[in-house]
C-alpha atoms as a PDB file:
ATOM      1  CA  UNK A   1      74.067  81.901 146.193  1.00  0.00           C
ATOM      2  CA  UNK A   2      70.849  80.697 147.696  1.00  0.00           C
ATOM      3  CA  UNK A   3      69.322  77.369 147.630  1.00  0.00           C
ATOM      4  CA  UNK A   4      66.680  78.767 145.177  1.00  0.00           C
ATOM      5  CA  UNK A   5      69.349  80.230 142.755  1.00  0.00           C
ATOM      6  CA  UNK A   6      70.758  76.799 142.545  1.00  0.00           C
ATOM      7  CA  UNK A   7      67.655  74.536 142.109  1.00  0.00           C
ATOM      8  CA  UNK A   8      66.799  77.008 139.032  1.00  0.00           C
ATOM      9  CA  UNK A   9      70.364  76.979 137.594  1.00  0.00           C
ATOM     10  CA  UNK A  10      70.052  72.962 137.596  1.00  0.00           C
ATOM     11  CA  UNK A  11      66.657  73.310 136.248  1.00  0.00           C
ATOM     12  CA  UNK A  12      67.639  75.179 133.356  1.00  0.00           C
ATOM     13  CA  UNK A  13      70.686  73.135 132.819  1.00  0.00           C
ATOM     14  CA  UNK A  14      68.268  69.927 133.075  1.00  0.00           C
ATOM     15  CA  UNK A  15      66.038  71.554 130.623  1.00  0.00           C
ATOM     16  CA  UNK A  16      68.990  72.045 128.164  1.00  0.00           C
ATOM     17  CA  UNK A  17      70.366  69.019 128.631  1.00  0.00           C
ATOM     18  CA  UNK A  18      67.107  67.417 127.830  1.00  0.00           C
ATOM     19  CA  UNK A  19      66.986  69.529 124.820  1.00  0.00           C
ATOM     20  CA  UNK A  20      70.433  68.455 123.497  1.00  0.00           C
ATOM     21  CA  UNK A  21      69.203  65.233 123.994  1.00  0.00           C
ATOM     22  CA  UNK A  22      66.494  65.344 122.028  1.00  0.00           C
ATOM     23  CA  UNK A  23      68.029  67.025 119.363  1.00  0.00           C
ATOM     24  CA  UNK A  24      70.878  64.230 118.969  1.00  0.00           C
ATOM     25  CA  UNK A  25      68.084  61.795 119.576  1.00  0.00           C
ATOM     26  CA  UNK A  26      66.493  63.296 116.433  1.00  0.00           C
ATOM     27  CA  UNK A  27      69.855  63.813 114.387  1.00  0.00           C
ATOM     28  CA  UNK A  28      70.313  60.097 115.489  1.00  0.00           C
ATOM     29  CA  UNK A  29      67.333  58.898 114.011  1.00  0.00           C
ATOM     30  CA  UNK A  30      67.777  60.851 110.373  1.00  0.00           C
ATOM     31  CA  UNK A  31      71.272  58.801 110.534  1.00  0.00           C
ATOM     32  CA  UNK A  32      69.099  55.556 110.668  1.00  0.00           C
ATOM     33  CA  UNK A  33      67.164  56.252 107.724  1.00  0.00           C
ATOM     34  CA  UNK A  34      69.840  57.189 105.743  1.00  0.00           C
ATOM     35  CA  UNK A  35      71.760  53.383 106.380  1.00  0.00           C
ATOM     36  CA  UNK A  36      68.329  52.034 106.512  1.00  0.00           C
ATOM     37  CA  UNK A  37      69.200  51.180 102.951  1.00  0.00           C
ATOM     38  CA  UNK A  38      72.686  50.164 103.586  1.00  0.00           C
ATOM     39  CA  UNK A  39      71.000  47.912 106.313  1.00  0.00           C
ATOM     40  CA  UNK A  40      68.289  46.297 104.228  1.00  0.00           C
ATOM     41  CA  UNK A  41      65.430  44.550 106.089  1.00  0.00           C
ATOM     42  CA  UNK A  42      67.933  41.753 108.067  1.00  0.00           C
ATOM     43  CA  UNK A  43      68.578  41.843 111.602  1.00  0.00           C
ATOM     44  CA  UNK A  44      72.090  42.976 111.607  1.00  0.00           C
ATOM     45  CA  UNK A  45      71.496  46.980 112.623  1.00  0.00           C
ATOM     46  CA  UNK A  46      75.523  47.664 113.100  1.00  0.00           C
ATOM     47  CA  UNK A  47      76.959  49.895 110.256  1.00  0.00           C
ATOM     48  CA  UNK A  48      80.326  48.438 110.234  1.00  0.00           C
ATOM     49  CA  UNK A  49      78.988  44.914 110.231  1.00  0.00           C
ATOM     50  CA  UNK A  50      76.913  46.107 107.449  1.00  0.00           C
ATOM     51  CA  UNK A  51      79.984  47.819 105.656  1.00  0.00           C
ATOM     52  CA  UNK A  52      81.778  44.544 106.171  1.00  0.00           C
ATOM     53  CA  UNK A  53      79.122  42.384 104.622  1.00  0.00           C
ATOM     54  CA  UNK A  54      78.903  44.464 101.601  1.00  0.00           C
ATOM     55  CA  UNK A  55      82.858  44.597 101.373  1.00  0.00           C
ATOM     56  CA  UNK A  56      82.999  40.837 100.900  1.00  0.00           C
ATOM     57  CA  UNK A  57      80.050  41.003  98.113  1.00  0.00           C
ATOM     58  CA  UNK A  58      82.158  43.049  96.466  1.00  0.00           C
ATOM     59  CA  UNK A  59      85.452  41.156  97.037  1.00  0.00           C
ATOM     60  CA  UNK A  60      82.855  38.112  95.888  1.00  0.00           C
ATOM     61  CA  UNK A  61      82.209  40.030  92.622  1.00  0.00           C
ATOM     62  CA  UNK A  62      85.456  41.319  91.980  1.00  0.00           C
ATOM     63  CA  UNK A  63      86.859  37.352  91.590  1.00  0.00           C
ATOM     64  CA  UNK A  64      84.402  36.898  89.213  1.00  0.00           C
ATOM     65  CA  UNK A  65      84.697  39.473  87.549  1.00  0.00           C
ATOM     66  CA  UNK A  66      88.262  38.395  87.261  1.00  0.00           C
ATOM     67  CA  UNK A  67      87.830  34.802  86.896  1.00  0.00           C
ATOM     68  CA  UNK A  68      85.271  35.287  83.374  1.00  0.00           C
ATOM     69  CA  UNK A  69      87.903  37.533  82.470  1.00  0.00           C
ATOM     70  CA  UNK A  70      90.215  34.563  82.006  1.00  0.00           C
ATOM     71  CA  UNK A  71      87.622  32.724  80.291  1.00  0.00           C
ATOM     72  CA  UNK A  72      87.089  35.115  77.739  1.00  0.00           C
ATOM     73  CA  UNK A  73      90.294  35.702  76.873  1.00  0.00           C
ATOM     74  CA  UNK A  74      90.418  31.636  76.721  1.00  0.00           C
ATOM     75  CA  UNK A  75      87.021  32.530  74.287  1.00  0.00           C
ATOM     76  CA  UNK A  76      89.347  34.737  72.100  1.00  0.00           C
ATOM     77  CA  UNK A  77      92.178  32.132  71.576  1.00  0.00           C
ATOM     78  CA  UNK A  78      89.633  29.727  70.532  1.00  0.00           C
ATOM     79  CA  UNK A  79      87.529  32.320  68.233  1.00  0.00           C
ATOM     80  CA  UNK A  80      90.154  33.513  66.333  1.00  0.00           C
ATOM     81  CA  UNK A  81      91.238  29.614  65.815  1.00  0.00           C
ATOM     82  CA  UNK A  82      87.739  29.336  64.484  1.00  0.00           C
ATOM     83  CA  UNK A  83      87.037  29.229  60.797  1.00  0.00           C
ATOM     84  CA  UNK A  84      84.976  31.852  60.600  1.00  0.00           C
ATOM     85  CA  UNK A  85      85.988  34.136  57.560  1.00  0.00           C
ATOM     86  CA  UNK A  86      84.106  32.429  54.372  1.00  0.00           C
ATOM     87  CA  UNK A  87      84.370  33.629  50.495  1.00  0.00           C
ATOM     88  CA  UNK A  88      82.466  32.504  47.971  1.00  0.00           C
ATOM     89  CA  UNK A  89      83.339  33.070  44.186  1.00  0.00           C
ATOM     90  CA  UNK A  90      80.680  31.416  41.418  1.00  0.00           C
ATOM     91  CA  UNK A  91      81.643  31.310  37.872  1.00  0.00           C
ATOM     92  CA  UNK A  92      81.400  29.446  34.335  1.00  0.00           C
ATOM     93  CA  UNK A  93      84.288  27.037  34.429  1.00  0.00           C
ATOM     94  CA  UNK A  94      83.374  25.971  30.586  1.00  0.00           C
ATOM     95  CA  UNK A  95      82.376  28.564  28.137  1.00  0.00           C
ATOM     96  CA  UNK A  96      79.443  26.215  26.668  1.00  0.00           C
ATOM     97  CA  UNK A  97      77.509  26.044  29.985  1.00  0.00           C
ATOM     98  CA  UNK A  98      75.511  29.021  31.888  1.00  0.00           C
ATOM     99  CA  UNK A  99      74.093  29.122  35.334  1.00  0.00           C
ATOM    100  CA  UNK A 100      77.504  30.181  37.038  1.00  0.00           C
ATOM    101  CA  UNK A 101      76.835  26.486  39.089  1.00  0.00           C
ATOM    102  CA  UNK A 102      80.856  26.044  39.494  1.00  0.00           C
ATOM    103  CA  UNK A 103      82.396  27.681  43.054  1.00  0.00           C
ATOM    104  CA  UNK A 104      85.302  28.555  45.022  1.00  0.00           C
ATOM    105  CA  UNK A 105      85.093  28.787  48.535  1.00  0.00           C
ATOM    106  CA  UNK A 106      87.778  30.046  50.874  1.00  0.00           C
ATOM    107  CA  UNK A 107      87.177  29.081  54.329  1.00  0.00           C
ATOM    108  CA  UNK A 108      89.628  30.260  56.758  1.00  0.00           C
ATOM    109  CA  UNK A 109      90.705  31.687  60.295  1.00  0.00           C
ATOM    110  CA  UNK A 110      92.242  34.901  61.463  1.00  0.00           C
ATOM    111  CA  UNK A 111      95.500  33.924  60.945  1.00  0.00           C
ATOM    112  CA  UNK A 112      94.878  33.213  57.347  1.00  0.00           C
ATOM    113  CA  UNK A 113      95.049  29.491  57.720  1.00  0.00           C
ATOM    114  CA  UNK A 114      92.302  27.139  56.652  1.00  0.00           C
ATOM    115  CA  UNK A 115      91.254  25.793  53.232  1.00  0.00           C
ATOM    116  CA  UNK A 116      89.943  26.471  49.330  1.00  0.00           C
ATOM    117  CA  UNK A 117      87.126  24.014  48.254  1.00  0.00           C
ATOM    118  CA  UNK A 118      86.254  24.516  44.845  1.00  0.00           C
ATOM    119  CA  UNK A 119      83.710  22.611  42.978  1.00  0.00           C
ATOM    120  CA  UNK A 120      84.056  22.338  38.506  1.00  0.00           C
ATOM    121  CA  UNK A 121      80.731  21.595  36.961  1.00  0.00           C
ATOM    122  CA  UNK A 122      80.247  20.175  33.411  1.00  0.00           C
ATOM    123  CA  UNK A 123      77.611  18.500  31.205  1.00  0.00           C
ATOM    124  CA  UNK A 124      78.076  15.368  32.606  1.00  0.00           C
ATOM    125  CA  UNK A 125      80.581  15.259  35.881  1.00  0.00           C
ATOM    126  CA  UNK A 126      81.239  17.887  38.873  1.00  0.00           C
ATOM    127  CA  UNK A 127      84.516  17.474  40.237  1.00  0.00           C
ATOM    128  CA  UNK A 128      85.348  19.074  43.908  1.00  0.00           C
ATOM    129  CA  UNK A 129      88.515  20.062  44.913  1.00  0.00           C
ATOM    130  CA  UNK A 130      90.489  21.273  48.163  1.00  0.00           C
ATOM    131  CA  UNK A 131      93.659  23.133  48.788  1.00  0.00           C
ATOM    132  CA  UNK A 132      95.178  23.792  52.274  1.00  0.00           C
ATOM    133  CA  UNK A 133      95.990  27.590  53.022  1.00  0.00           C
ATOM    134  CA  UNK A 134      98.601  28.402  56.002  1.00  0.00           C
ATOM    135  CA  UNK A 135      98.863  32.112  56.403  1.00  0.00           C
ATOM    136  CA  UNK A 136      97.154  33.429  53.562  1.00  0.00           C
ATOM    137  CA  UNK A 137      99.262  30.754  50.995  1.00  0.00           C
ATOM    138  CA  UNK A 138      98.417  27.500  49.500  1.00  0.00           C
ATOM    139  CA  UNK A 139     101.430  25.486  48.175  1.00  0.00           C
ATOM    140  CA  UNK A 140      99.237  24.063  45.620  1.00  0.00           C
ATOM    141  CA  UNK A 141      98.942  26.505  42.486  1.00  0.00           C
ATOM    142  CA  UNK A 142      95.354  28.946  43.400  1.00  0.00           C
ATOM    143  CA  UNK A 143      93.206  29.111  40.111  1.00  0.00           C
ATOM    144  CA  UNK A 144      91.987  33.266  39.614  1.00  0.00           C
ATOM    145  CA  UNK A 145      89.011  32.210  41.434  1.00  0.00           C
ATOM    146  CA  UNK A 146      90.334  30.469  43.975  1.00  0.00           C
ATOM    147  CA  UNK A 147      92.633  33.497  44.664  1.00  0.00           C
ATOM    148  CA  UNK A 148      89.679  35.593  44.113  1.00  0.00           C
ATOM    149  CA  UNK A 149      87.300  34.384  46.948  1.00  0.00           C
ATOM    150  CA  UNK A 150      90.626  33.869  48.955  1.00  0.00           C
ATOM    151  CA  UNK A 151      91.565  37.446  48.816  1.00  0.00           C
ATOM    152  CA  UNK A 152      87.773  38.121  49.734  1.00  0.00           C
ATOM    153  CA  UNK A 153      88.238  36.228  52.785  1.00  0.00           C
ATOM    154  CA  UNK A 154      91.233  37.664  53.919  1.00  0.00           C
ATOM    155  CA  UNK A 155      89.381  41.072  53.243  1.00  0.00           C
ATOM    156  CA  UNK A 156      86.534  40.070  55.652  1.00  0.00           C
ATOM    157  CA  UNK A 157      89.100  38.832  58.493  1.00  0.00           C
ATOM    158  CA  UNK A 158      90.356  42.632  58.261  1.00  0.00           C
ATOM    159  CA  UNK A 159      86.853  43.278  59.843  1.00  0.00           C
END
């Protein structure tokens, strides 16, 4: 092979190598943009650093995510603790006086446990009254109303 053979060869092999070069510089460049957003706008231009930093945000998030987890199921003990399922029954306790202004209210939690208030109006007096409920039962005799807006309670804790 002559001299002139050889300079051409490495020529052409310059001119490819130039070209592959080029085209990884380009493929290299698409790469960027595309992590661009993984990057953000911070100085730190090393994908694994990158991957790292977002790895401990999520890590971050993930305890707590866990930790309010605990706290609402802390929130559920103490809702369901709550007295939050209310009855009301109104009636005439006398048949001589109208206006249905006597009531029994049932005020009680999710396990059933609370209290009945009831309230007896007449001409001249209103008398209030309260009865303990554990688990759906008073010991102290229920009147029908008192049951009533009871049972209406316990319907609404069904909810």
């Amino acid at each position: 092979m002559t001299a002139t053979t050889i300079a051409v060869l490495a020529v052409i092999l310059a001119v490819l190598a130039l070209a592959g070069a080029g085209a990884a510089w380009l493929r290299l460049r698409a790469v960027q943009r595309q992590f661009r957003v993984l990057w953000g706008d911070g100085p730190q231009r090393d994908a694994a650093a990158t991957m790292r930093m977002h790895i401990g945000r999520i890590d971050a998030l993930d305890d707590r995510v866990t930790r309010l987890d605990g706290r609402v199921d802390g929130i559920g003990e103490h809702v369901a603790a709550g007295l939050r399922h209310v009855a009301v029954v109104r009636y005439d306790a006398f048949g001589d006086m109208g206006g249905r202004l006597s009531f029994s209210a049932a005020i009680i939690d999710d396990a059933g446990d609370g209290l009945v208030l009831s309230s007896i109006h007449a001409r001249g007096e209103s008398r209030t009254y309260a009865k303990g409920v554990v688990s759906g039962r008073s010991e102290i005799t229920l009147t029908p109303e008192e049951q009533q807006a009871l049972a209406s309670a316990r319907s609404d804790r069904a909810v």
